[in-house]
Each structure stands twice: as C-alpha cells, then as structure tokens.
C-alpha atoms as a PDB file:
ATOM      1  CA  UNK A   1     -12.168 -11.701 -69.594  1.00  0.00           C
ATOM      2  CA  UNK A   2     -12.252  -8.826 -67.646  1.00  0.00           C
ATOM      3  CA  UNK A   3     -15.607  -7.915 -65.211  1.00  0.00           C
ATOM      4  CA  UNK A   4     -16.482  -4.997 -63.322  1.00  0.00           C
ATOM      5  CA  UNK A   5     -19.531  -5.170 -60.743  1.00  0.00           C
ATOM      6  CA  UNK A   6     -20.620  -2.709 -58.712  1.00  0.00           C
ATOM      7  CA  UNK A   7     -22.866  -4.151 -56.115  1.00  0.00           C
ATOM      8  CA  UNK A   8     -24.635  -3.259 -52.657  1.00  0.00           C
ATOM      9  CA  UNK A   9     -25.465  -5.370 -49.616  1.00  0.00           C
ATOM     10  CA  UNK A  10     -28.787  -7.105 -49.470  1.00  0.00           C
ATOM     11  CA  UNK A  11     -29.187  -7.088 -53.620  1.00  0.00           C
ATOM     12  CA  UNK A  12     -30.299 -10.349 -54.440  1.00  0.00           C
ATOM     13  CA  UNK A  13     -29.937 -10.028 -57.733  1.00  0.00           C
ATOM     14  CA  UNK A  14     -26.507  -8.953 -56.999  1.00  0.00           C
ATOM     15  CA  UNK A  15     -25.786 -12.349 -55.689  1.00  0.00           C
ATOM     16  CA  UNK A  16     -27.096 -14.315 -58.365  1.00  0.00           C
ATOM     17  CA  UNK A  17     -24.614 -12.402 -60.386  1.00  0.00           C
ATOM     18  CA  UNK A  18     -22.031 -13.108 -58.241  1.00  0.00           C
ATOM     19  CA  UNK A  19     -23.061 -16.981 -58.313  1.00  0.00           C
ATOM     20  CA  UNK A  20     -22.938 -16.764 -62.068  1.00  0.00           C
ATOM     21  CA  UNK A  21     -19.741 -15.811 -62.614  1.00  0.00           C
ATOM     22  CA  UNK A  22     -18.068 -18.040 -59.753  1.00  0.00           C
ATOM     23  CA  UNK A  23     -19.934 -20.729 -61.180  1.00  0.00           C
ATOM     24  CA  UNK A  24     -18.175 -20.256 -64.770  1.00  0.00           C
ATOM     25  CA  UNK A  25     -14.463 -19.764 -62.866  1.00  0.00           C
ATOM     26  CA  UNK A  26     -14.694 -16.065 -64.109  1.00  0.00           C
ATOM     27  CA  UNK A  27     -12.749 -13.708 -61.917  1.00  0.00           C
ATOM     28  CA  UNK A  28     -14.173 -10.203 -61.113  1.00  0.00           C
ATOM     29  CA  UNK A  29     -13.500  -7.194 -59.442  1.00  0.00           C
ATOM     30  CA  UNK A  30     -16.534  -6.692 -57.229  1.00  0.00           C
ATOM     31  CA  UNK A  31     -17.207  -2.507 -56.396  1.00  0.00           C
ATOM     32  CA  UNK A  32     -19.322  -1.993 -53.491  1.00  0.00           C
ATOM     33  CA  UNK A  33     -21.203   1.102 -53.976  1.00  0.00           C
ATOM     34  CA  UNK A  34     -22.280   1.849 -50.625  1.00  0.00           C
ATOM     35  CA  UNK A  35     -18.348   2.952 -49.588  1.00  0.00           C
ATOM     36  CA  UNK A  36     -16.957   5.963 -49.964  1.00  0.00           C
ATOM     37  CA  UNK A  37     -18.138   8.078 -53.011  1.00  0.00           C
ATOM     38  CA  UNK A  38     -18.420   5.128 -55.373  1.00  0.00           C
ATOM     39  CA  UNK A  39     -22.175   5.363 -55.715  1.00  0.00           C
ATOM     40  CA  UNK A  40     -21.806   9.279 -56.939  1.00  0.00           C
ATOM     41  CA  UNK A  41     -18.948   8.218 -59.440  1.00  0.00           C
ATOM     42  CA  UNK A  42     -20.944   5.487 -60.983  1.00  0.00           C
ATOM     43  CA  UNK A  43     -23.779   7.635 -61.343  1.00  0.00           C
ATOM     44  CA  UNK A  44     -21.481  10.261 -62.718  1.00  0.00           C
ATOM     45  CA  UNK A  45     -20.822   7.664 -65.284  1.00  0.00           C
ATOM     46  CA  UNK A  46     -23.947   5.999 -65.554  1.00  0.00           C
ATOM     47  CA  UNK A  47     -26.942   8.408 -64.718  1.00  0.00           C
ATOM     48  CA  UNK A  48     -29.210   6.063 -65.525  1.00  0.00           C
ATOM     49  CA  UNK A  49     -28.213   3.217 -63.107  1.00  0.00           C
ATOM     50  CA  UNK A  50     -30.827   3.015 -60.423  1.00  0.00           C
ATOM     51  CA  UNK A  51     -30.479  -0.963 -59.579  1.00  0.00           C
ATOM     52  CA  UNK A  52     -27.435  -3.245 -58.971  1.00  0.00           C
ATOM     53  CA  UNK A  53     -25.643  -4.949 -60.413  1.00  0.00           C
ATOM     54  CA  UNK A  54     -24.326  -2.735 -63.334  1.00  0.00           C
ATOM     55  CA  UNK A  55     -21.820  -4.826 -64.851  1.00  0.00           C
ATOM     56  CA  UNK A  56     -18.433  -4.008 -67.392  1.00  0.00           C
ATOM     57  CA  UNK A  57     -17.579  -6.669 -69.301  1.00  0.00           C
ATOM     58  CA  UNK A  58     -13.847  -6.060 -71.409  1.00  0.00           C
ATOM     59  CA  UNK A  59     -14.791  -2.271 -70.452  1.00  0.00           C
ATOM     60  CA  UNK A  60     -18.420  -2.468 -72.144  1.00  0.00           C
ATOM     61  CA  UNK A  61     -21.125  -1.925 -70.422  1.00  0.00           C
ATOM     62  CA  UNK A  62     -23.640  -4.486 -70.244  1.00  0.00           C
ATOM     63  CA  UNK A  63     -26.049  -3.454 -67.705  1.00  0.00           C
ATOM     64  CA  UNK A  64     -27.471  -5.677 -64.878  1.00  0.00           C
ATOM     65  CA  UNK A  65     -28.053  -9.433 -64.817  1.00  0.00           C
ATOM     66  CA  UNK A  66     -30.058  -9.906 -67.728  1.00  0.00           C
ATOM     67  CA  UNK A  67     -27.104  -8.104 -69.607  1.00  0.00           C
ATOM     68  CA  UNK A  68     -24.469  -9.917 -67.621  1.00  0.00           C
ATOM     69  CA  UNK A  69     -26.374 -13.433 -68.542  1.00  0.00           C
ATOM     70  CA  UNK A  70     -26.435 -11.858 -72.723  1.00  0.00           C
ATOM     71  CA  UNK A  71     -23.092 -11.523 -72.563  1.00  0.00           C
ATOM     72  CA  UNK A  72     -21.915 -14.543 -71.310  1.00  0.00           C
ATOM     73  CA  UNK A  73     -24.187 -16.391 -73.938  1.00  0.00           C
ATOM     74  CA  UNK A  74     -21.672 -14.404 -76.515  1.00  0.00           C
ATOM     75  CA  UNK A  75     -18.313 -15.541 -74.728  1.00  0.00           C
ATOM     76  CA  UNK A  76     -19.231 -19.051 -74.745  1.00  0.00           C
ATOM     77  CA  UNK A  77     -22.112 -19.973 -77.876  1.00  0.00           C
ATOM     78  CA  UNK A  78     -21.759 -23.516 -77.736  1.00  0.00           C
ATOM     79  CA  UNK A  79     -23.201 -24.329 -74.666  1.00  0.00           C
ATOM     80  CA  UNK A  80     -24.469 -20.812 -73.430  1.00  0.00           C
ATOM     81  CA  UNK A  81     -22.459 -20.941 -70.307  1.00  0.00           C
ATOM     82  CA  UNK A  82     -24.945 -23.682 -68.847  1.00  0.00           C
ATOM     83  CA  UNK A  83     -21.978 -26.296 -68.642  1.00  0.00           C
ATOM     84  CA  UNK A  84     -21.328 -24.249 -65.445  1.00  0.00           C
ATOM     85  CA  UNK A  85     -17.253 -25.330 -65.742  1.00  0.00           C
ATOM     86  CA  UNK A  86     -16.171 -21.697 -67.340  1.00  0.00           C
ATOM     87  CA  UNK A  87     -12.761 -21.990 -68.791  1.00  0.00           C
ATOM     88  CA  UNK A  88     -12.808 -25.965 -68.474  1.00  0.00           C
ATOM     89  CA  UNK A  89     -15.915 -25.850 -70.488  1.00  0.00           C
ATOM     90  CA  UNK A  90     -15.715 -29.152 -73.032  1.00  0.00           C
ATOM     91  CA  UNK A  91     -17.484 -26.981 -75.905  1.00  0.00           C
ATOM     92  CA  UNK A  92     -15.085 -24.325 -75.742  1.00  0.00           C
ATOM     93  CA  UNK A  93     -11.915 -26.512 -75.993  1.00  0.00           C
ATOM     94  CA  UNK A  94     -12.966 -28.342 -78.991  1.00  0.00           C
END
C-alpha cells in the first residue's frame, strides 16, 4: 500500500493520521506543505484542499482523516483496521 500525506505543523488532526497509520505498520511518505512551494503545487492539484491532511492512497485521493479512516476500513474488512497490528493483522492472514 502506497500513502501520500501532505501535512503541516501544529495539525492535530494531522497527527492522528499519522498515529493511524503507524499504528497499522503502514509506511508513508509524509509531505510537509509549509516547505518550499509544496502548498501551491497541492493546491494546483487540489484547489479545493483548505485543511490537512489530504491523503493518496495507491494514487487515489481520499481526502483527510475521515477519508483516510474509509479507506483503511476497505483494505482490511474483517476487522476494520481496529486490530491495530496492520500487516500482522490475524483477520487478514486467514
């Protein structure tokens, strides 16, 4: 699984995001908007993105948390990702 998150400093929702996804043993490539020109190329991209996270999942976008949180519900149905042990999860390997 591949995941793209463009963040800022001082987002909490940002870091439950971040949380989530080290909780499952997902890695992610993490985007800090506030260097460089990032911020002006994800707007380019996404116009519409006026909190953080925005999230890529496989190269779809899913939005923010609540899409980040729907789409790990679809990677893993049996237990919804609550078994918090990602690739180890005991639902997933049966």
């Amino acid at each position: 699984m591949k995941v793209t998150m463009y963040t800022k400093s001082g987002c909490p929702n940002c870091v439950i995001a971040k949380n989530l996804i080290n909780s499952l043993n997902i890695e992610y490539e993490e985007v800090d908007v506030m260097v460089g020109d990032r911020l002006a190329i994800l707007l380019a991209a996404r116009p519409e993105a006026r909190q953080m996270p925005q999230i890529w999942v496989n190269d779809q976008y899913v939005g923010g948390l609540a899409g980040l949180q729907a789409a790990l519900k679809q990677v893993c149905p049996p237990c919804h990702g609550s078994c918090n042990q990602g690739r180890d999860c005991p639902a997933r390997n049966k």
